[in-house]
C-alpha atoms as a PDB file:
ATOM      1  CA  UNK A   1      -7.933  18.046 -16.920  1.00  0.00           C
ATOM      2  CA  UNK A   2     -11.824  17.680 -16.841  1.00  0.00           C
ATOM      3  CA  UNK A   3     -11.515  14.575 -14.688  1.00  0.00           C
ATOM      4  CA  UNK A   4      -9.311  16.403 -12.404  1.00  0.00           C
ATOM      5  CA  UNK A   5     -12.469  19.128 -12.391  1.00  0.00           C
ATOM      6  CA  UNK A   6     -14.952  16.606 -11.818  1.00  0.00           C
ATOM      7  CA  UNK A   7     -12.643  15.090  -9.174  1.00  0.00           C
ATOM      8  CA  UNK A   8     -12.831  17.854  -6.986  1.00  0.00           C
ATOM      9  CA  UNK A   9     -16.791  18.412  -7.691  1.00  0.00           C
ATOM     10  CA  UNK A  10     -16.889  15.227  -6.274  1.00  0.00           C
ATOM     11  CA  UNK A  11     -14.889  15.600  -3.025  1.00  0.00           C
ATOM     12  CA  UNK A  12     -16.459  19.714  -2.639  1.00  0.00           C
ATOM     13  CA  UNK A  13     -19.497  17.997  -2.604  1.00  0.00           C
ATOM     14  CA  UNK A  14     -19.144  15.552  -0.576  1.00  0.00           C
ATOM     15  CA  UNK A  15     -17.325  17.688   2.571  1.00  0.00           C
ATOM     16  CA  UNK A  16     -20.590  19.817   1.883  1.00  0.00           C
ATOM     17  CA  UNK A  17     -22.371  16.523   2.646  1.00  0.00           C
ATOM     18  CA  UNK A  18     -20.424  15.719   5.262  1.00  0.00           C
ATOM     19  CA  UNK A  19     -20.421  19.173   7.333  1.00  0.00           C
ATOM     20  CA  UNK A  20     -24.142  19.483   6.797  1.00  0.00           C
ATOM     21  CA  UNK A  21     -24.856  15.634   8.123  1.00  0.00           C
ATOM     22  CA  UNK A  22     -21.572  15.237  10.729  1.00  0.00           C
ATOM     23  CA  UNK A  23     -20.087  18.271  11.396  1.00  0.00           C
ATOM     24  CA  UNK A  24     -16.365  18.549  11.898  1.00  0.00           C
ATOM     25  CA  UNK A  25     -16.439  15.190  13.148  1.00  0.00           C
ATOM     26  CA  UNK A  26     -17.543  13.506   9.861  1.00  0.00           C
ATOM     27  CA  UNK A  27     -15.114  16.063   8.008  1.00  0.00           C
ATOM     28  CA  UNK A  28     -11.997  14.544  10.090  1.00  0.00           C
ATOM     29  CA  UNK A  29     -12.807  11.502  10.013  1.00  0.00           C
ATOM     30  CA  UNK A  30     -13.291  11.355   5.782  1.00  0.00           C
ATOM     31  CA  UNK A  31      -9.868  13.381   5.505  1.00  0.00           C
ATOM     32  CA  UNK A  32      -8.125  11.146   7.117  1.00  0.00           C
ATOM     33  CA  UNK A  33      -9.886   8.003   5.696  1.00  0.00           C
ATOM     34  CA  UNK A  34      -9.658   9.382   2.691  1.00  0.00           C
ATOM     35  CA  UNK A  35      -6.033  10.320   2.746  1.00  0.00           C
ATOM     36  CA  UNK A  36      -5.222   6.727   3.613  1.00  0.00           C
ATOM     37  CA  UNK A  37      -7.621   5.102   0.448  1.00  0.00           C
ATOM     38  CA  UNK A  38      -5.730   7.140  -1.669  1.00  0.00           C
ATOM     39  CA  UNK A  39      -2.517   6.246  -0.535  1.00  0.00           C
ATOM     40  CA  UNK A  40      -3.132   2.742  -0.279  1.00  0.00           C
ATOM     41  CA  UNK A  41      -4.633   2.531  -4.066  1.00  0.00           C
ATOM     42  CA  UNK A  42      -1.536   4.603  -5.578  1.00  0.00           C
ATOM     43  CA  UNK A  43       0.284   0.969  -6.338  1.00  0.00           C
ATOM     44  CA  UNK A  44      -3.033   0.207  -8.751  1.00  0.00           C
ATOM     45  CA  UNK A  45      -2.140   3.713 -10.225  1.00  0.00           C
ATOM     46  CA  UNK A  46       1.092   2.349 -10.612  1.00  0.00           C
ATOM     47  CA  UNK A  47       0.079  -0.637 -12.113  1.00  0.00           C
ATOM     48  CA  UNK A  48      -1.929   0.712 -14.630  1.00  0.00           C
ATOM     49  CA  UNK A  49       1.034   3.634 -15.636  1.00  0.00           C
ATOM     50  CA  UNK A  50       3.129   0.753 -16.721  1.00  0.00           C
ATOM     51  CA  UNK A  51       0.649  -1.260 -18.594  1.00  0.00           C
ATOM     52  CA  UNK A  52      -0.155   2.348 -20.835  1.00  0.00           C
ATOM     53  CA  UNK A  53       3.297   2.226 -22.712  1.00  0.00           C
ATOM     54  CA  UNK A  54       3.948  -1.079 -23.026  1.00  0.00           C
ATOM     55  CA  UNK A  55       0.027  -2.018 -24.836  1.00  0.00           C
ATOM     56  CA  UNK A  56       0.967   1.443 -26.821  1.00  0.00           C
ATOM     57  CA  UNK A  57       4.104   0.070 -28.286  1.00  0.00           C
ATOM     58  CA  UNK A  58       2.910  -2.931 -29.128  1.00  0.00           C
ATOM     59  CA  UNK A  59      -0.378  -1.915 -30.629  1.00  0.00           C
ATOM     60  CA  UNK A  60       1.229   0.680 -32.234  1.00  0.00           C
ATOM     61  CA  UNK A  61       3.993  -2.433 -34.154  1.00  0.00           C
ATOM     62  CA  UNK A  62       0.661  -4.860 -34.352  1.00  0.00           C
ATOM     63  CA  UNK A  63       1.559  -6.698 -31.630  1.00  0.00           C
ATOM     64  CA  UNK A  64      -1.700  -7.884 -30.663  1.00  0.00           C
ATOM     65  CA  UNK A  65      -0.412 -10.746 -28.788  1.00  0.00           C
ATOM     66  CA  UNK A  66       1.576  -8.924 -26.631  1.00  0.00           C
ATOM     67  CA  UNK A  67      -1.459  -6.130 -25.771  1.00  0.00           C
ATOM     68  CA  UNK A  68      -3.971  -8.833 -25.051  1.00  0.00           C
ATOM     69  CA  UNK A  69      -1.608 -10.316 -22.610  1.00  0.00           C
ATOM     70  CA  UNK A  70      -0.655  -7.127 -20.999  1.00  0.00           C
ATOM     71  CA  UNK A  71      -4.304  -6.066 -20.595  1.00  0.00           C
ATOM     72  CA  UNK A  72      -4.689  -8.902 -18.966  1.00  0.00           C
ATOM     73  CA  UNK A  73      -2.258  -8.744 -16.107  1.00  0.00           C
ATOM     74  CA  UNK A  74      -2.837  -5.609 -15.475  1.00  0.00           C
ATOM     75  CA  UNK A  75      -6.664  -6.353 -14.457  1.00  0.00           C
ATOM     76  CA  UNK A  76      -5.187  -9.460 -12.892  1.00  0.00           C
ATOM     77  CA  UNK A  77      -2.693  -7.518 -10.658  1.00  0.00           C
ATOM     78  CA  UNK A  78      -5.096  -4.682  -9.807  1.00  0.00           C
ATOM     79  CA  UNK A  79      -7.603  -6.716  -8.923  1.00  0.00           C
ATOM     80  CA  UNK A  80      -5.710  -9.252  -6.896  1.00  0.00           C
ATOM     81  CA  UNK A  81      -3.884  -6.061  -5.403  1.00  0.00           C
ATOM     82  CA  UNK A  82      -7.308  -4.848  -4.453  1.00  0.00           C
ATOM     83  CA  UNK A  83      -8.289  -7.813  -2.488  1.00  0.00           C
ATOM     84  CA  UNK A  84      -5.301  -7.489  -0.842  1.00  0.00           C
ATOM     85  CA  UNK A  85      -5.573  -3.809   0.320  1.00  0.00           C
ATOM     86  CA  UNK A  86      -9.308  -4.617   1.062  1.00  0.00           C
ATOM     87  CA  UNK A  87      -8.298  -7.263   3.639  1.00  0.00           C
ATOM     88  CA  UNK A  88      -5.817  -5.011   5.143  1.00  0.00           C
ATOM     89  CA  UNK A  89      -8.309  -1.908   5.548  1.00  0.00           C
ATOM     90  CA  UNK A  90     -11.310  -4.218   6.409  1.00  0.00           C
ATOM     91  CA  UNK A  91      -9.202  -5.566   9.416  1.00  0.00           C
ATOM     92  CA  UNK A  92      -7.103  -3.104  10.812  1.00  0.00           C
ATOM     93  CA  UNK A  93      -8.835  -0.140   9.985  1.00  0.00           C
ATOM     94  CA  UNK A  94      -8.077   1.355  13.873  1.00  0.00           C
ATOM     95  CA  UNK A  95      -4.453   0.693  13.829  1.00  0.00           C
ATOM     96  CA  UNK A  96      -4.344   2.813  10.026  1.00  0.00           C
ATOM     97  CA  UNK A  97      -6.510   5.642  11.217  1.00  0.00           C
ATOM     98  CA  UNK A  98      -4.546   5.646  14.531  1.00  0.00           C
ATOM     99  CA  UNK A  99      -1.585   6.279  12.380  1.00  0.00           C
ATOM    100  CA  UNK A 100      -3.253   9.691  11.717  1.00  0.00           C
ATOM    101  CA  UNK A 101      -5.783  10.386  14.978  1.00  0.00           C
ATOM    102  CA  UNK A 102      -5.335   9.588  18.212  1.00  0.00           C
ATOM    103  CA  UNK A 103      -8.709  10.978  19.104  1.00  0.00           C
ATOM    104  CA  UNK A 104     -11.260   8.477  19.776  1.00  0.00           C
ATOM    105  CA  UNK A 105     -14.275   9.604  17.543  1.00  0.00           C
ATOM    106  CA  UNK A 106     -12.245  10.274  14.640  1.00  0.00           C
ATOM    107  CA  UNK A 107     -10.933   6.607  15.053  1.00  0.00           C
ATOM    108  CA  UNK A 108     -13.937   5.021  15.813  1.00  0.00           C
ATOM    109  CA  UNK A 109     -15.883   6.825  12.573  1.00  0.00           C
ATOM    110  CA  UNK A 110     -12.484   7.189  10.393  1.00  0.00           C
ATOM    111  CA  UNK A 111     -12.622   3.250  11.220  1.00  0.00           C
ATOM    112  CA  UNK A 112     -16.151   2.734   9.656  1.00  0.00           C
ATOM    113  CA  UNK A 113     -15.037   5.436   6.532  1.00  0.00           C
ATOM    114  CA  UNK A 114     -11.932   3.679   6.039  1.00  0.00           C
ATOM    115  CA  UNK A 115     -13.410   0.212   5.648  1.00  0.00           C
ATOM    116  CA  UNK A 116     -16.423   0.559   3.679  1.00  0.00           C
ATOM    117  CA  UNK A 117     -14.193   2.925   1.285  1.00  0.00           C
ATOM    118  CA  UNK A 118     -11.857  -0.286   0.893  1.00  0.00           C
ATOM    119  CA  UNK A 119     -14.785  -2.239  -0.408  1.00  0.00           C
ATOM    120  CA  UNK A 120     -14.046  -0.609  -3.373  1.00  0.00           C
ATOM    121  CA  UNK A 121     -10.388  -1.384  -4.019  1.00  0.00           C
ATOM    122  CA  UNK A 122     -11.012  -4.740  -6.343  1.00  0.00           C
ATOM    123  CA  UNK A 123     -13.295  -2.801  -8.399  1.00  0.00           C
ATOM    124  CA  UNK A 124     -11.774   0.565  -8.803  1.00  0.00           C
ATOM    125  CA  UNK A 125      -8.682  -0.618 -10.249  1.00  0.00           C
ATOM    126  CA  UNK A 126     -10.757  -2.375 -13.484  1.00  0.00           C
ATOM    127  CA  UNK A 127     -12.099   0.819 -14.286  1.00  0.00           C
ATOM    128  CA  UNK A 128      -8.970   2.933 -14.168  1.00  0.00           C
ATOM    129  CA  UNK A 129      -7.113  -0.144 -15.992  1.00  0.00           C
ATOM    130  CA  UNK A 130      -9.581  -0.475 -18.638  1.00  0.00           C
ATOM    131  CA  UNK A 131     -10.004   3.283 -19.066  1.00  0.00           C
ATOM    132  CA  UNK A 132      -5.907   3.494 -19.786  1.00  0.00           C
ATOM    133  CA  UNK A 133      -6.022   0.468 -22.033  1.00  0.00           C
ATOM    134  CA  UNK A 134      -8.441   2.212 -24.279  1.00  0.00           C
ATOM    135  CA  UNK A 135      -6.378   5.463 -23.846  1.00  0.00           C
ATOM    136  CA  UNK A 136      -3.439   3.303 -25.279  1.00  0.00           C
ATOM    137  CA  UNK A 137      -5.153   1.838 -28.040  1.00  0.00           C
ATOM    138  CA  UNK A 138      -6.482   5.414 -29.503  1.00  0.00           C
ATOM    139  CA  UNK A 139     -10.092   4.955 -28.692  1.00  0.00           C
ATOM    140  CA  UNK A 140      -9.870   8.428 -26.643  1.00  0.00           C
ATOM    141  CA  UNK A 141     -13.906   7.873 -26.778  1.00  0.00           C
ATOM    142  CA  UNK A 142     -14.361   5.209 -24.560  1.00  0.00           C
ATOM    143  CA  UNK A 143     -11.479   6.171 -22.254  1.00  0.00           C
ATOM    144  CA  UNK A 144     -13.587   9.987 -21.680  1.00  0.00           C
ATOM    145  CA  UNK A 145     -16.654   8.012 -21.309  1.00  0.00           C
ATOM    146  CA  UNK A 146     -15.119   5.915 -18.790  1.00  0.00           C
ATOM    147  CA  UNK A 147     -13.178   8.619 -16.820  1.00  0.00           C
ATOM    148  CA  UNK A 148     -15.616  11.775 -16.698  1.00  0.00           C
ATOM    149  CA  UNK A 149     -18.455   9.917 -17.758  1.00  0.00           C
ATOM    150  CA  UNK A 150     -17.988   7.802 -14.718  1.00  0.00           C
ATOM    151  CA  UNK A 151     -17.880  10.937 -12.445  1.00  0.00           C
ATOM    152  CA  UNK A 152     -21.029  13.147 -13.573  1.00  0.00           C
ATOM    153  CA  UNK A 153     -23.303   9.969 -14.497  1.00  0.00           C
ATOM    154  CA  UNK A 154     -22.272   7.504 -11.924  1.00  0.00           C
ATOM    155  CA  UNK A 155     -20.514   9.191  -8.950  1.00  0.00           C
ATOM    156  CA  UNK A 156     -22.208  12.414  -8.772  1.00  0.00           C
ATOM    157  CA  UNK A 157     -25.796  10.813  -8.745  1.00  0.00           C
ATOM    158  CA  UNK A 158     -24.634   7.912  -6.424  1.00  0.00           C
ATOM    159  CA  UNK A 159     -23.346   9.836  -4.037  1.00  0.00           C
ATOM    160  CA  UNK A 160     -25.739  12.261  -3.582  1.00  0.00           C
ATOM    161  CA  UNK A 161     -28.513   9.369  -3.550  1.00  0.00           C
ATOM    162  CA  UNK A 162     -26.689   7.517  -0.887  1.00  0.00           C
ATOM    163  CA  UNK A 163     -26.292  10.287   1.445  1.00  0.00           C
ATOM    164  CA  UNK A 164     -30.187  11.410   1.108  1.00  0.00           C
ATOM    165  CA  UNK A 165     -31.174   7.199   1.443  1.00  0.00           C
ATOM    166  CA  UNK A 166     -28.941   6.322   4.367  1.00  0.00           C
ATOM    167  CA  UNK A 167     -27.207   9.349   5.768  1.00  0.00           C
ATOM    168  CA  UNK A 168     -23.447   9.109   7.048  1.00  0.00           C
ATOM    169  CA  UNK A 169     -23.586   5.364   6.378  1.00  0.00           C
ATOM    170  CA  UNK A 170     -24.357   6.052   2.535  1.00  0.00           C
ATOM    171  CA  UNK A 171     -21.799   8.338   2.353  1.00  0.00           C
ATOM    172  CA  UNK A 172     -19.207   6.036   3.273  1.00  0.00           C
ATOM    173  CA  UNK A 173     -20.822   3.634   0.977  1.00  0.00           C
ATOM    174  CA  UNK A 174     -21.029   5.616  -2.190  1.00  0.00           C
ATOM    175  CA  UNK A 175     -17.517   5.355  -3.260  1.00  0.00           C
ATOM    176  CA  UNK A 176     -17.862   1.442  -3.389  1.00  0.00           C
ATOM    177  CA  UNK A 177     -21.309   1.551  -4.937  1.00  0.00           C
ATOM    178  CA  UNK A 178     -20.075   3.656  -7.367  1.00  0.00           C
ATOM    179  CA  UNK A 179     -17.018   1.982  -8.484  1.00  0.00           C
ATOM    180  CA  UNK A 180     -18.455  -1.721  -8.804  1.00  0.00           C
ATOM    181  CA  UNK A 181     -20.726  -0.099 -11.227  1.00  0.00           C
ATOM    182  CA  UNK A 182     -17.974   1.553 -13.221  1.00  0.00           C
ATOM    183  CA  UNK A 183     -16.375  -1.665 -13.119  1.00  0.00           C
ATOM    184  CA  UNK A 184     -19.342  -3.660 -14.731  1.00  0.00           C
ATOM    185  CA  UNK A 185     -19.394  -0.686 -17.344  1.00  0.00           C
ATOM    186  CA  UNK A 186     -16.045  -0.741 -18.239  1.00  0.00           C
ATOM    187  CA  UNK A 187     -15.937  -4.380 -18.536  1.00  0.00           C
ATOM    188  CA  UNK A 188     -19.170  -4.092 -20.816  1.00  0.00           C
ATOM    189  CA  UNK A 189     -17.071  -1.626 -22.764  1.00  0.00           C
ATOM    190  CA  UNK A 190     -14.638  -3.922 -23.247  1.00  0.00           C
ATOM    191  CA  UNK A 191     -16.568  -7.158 -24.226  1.00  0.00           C
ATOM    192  CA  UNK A 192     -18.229  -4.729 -26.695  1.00  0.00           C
ATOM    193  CA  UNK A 193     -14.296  -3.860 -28.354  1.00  0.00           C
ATOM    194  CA  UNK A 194     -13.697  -7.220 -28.763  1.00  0.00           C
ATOM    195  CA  UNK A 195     -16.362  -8.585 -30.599  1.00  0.00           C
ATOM    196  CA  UNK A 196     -15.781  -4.964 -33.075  1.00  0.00           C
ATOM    197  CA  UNK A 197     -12.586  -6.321 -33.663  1.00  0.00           C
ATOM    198  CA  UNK A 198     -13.630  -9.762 -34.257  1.00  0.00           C
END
Protein backbone atom coordinates (compact mmCIF):
# COMPACT_ATOMS: atom_id res chain seq x y z
CA UNK A 1 0.00 0.00 0.00
CA UNK A 2 2.64 2.74 0.87
CA UNK A 3 4.68 1.79 -2.19
CA UNK A 4 1.66 2.05 -4.25
CA UNK A 5 1.43 5.83 -2.49
CA UNK A 6 4.87 6.61 -3.17
CA UNK A 7 4.38 5.20 -6.69
CA UNK A 8 2.09 7.69 -7.70
CA UNK A 9 4.13 10.64 -5.79
CA UNK A 10 6.55 9.64 -8.10
CA UNK A 11 4.70 9.70 -11.46
CA UNK A 12 2.38 13.17 -10.01
CA UNK A 13 5.57 14.56 -9.78
CA UNK A 14 7.07 13.87 -12.52
CA UNK A 15 3.95 14.93 -15.15
CA UNK A 16 4.33 18.19 -12.93
CA UNK A 17 7.93 18.12 -14.23
CA UNK A 18 7.10 17.34 -17.39
CA UNK A 19 4.17 20.00 -18.12
CA UNK A 20 6.24 22.71 -16.51
CA UNK A 21 9.57 21.79 -18.79
CA UNK A 22 7.61 20.22 -22.17
CA UNK A 23 4.25 20.97 -22.17
CA UNK A 24 1.71 18.55 -23.55
CA UNK A 25 4.27 17.38 -25.77
CA UNK A 26 6.61 15.96 -23.06
CA UNK A 27 3.32 14.70 -21.21
CA UNK A 28 2.40 12.46 -24.44
CA UNK A 29 5.30 11.45 -25.16
CA UNK A 30 6.15 9.97 -21.25
CA UNK A 31 2.50 8.36 -21.27
CA UNK A 32 3.03 6.56 -23.94
CA UNK A 33 6.72 5.65 -23.22
CA UNK A 34 5.82 4.95 -20.11
CA UNK A 35 2.87 2.76 -20.84
CA UNK A 36 5.11 0.64 -23.03
CA UNK A 37 8.18 0.27 -20.06
CA UNK A 38 5.65 -0.97 -17.99
CA UNK A 39 4.28 -3.35 -20.19
CA UNK A 40 7.38 -4.61 -21.41
CA UNK A 41 8.86 -5.18 -17.65
CA UNK A 42 5.50 -7.04 -16.44
CA UNK A 43 7.34 -10.60 -17.46
CA UNK A 44 10.21 -9.53 -14.63
CA UNK A 45 7.06 -8.99 -12.38
CA UNK A 46 6.21 -12.27 -13.36
CA UNK A 47 9.33 -13.69 -12.72
CA UNK A 48 9.75 -12.54 -9.45
CA UNK A 49 5.76 -13.65 -8.38
CA UNK A 50 6.86 -17.16 -8.93
CA UNK A 51 10.15 -17.14 -7.23
CA UNK A 52 8.04 -15.60 -3.79
CA UNK A 53 6.23 -19.02 -3.08
CA UNK A 54 8.47 -21.35 -4.07
CA UNK A 55 11.78 -19.67 -1.67
CA UNK A 56 8.69 -19.40 1.01
CA UNK A 57 8.02 -23.06 1.02
CA UNK A 58 11.19 -24.09 1.11
CA UNK A 59 12.55 -21.73 3.70
CA UNK A 60 9.70 -22.25 5.57
CA UNK A 61 10.67 -26.73 5.52
CA UNK A 62 14.63 -25.59 5.81
CA UNK A 63 15.24 -26.08 2.49
CA UNK A 64 18.06 -23.86 2.12
CA UNK A 65 19.33 -25.53 -0.88
CA UNK A 66 16.46 -25.17 -2.76
CA UNK A 67 16.02 -21.09 -1.79
CA UNK A 68 19.60 -20.33 -2.64
CA UNK A 69 19.07 -21.84 -5.99
CA UNK A 70 15.81 -20.22 -6.64
CA UNK A 71 17.16 -16.78 -5.66
CA UNK A 72 19.45 -17.29 -7.97
CA UNK A 73 17.55 -17.83 -11.16
CA UNK A 74 15.37 -15.51 -10.53
CA UNK A 75 18.17 -12.62 -10.65
CA UNK A 76 19.56 -14.68 -13.50
CA UNK A 77 16.28 -14.60 -15.55
CA UNK A 78 15.42 -10.98 -14.73
CA UNK A 79 18.45 -9.80 -15.51
CA UNK A 80 19.08 -11.69 -18.70
CA UNK A 81 15.31 -10.77 -19.49
CA UNK A 82 16.33 -7.19 -19.01
CA UNK A 83 19.06 -7.18 -21.50
CA UNK A 84 16.81 -8.55 -23.70
CA UNK A 85 13.96 -5.95 -23.45
CA UNK A 86 16.79 -3.28 -23.37
CA UNK A 87 17.99 -4.34 -26.85
CA UNK A 88 14.55 -4.39 -28.14
CA UNK A 89 13.58 -0.75 -26.80
CA UNK A 90 17.13 0.65 -27.52
CA UNK A 91 16.60 -0.37 -31.26
CA UNK A 92 13.24 -0.08 -32.28
CA UNK A 93 12.05 2.41 -30.07
CA UNK A 94 10.00 4.25 -33.30
CA UNK A 95 8.32 1.18 -34.47
CA UNK A 96 6.99 0.62 -30.36
CA UNK A 97 5.95 4.20 -29.91
CA UNK A 98 4.41 4.12 -33.44
CA UNK A 99 2.34 1.35 -32.09
CA UNK A 100 0.73 4.09 -29.91
CA UNK A 101 1.38 7.70 -31.93
CA UNK A 102 1.40 8.29 -35.24
CA UNK A 103 2.26 11.91 -34.66
CA UNK A 104 5.71 12.79 -35.40
CA UNK A 105 6.89 14.69 -32.19
CA UNK A 106 5.44 12.32 -29.90
CA UNK A 107 7.48 9.60 -31.84
CA UNK A 108 10.48 11.33 -32.23
CA UNK A 109 10.58 12.37 -28.18
CA UNK A 110 8.45 9.12 -27.02
CA UNK A 111 11.55 7.52 -29.03
CA UNK A 112 14.27 9.23 -26.83
CA UNK A 113 11.79 8.50 -23.41
CA UNK A 114 11.34 5.07 -24.40
CA UNK A 115 15.00 4.20 -24.79
CA UNK A 116 16.77 5.81 -22.07
CA UNK A 117 13.80 4.38 -19.74
CA UNK A 118 14.95 0.80 -21.09
CA UNK A 119 18.40 1.43 -19.76
CA UNK A 120 16.98 0.49 -16.74
CA UNK A 121 15.43 -2.91 -17.42
CA UNK A 122 18.70 -5.16 -16.26
CA UNK A 123 18.78 -3.30 -13.13
CA UNK A 124 15.24 -2.85 -12.07
CA UNK A 125 14.45 -6.38 -12.00
CA UNK A 126 17.43 -7.09 -9.09
CA UNK A 127 15.82 -4.76 -6.95
CA UNK A 128 12.24 -5.95 -7.21
CA UNK A 129 13.72 -9.69 -7.09
CA UNK A 130 15.76 -9.13 -4.13
CA UNK A 131 13.10 -7.03 -2.39
CA UNK A 132 10.52 -10.28 -2.79
CA UNK A 133 13.21 -12.70 -1.73
CA UNK A 134 13.54 -10.93 1.54
CA UNK A 135 9.68 -10.59 1.66
CA UNK A 136 9.75 -14.50 1.44
CA UNK A 137 12.23 -15.14 3.91
CA UNK A 138 10.38 -12.90 6.78
CA UNK A 139 12.85 -10.11 6.88
CA UNK A 140 9.76 -7.61 6.12
CA UNK A 141 12.67 -4.95 7.17
CA UNK A 142 14.81 -5.07 4.41
CA UNK A 143 12.06 -5.76 1.85
CA UNK A 144 10.28 -1.96 3.17
CA UNK A 145 13.66 -0.55 3.02
CA UNK A 146 14.11 -1.74 -0.36
CA UNK A 147 10.60 -0.96 -1.78
CA UNK A 148 9.58 2.56 -0.18
CA UNK A 149 12.88 3.26 0.94
CA UNK A 150 13.94 3.08 -2.63
CA UNK A 151 11.17 5.58 -3.68
CA UNK A 152 11.47 8.61 -1.07
CA UNK A 153 15.45 8.26 -0.66
CA UNK A 154 16.49 7.28 -4.08
CA UNK A 155 13.78 8.09 -6.69
CA UNK A 156 12.26 11.10 -5.32
CA UNK A 157 15.70 12.96 -4.90
CA UNK A 158 17.03 11.55 -8.27
CA UNK A 159 14.48 12.58 -10.14
CA UNK A 160 13.98 15.82 -9.09
CA UNK A 161 17.94 16.39 -9.32
CA UNK A 162 18.01 15.18 -12.84
CA UNK A 163 15.35 17.30 -14.14
CA UNK A 164 16.87 20.64 -12.40
CA UNK A 165 20.74 19.33 -13.82
CA UNK A 166 19.77 18.43 -17.36
CA UNK A 167 16.19 19.29 -18.10
CA UNK A 168 13.96 16.90 -20.36
CA UNK A 169 17.06 14.77 -20.96
CA UNK A 170 17.39 14.10 -17.05
CA UNK A 171 14.05 13.31 -16.83
CA UNK A 172 14.19 10.56 -19.13
CA UNK A 173 17.31 9.56 -17.41
CA UNK A 174 16.20 9.43 -13.84
CA UNK A 175 14.39 6.23 -13.92
CA UNK A 176 17.69 4.40 -15.01
CA UNK A 177 19.86 6.38 -12.63
CA UNK A 178 17.71 5.54 -10.07
CA UNK A 179 17.28 1.93 -10.46
CA UNK A 180 21.10 0.94 -11.00
CA UNK A 181 21.46 2.46 -7.65
CA UNK A 182 18.70 0.44 -6.06
CA UNK A 183 20.25 -2.38 -7.65
CA UNK A 184 23.79 -1.88 -6.05
CA UNK A 185 21.75 -1.38 -2.69
CA UNK A 186 19.86 -4.28 -2.81
CA UNK A 187 22.68 -6.38 -3.78
CA UNK A 188 24.66 -4.77 -0.74
CA UNK A 189 21.65 -5.86 1.26
CA UNK A 190 22.03 -9.07 0.27
CA UNK A 191 25.85 -9.72 0.61
CA UNK A 192 25.21 -8.25 4.10
CA UNK A 193 22.31 -11.42 4.81
CA UNK A 194 24.63 -13.79 3.90
CA UNK A 195 27.52 -13.27 5.84
CA UNK A 196 24.57 -12.85 9.11
CA UNK A 197 23.76 -16.19 8.32
CA UNK A 198 27.16 -17.45 8.00
Amino acid sequence: FLKSLGSGLVVAITNKLLGVMGGDGALGAFAIASRLYVATGMPQTGIVQGMQPIVGYNFGQGRRDRVLKTRSLALGATVAYGIAACCVCAFAPSALIGLLSKEGAIVTEGSLALRLLALSYPASGVAIAVAAYFQSIGRAREALALSLGGILAVQLPVLIAAAKLGGLFGLWSAEAISDFILCGLALALLRRSRSEEH
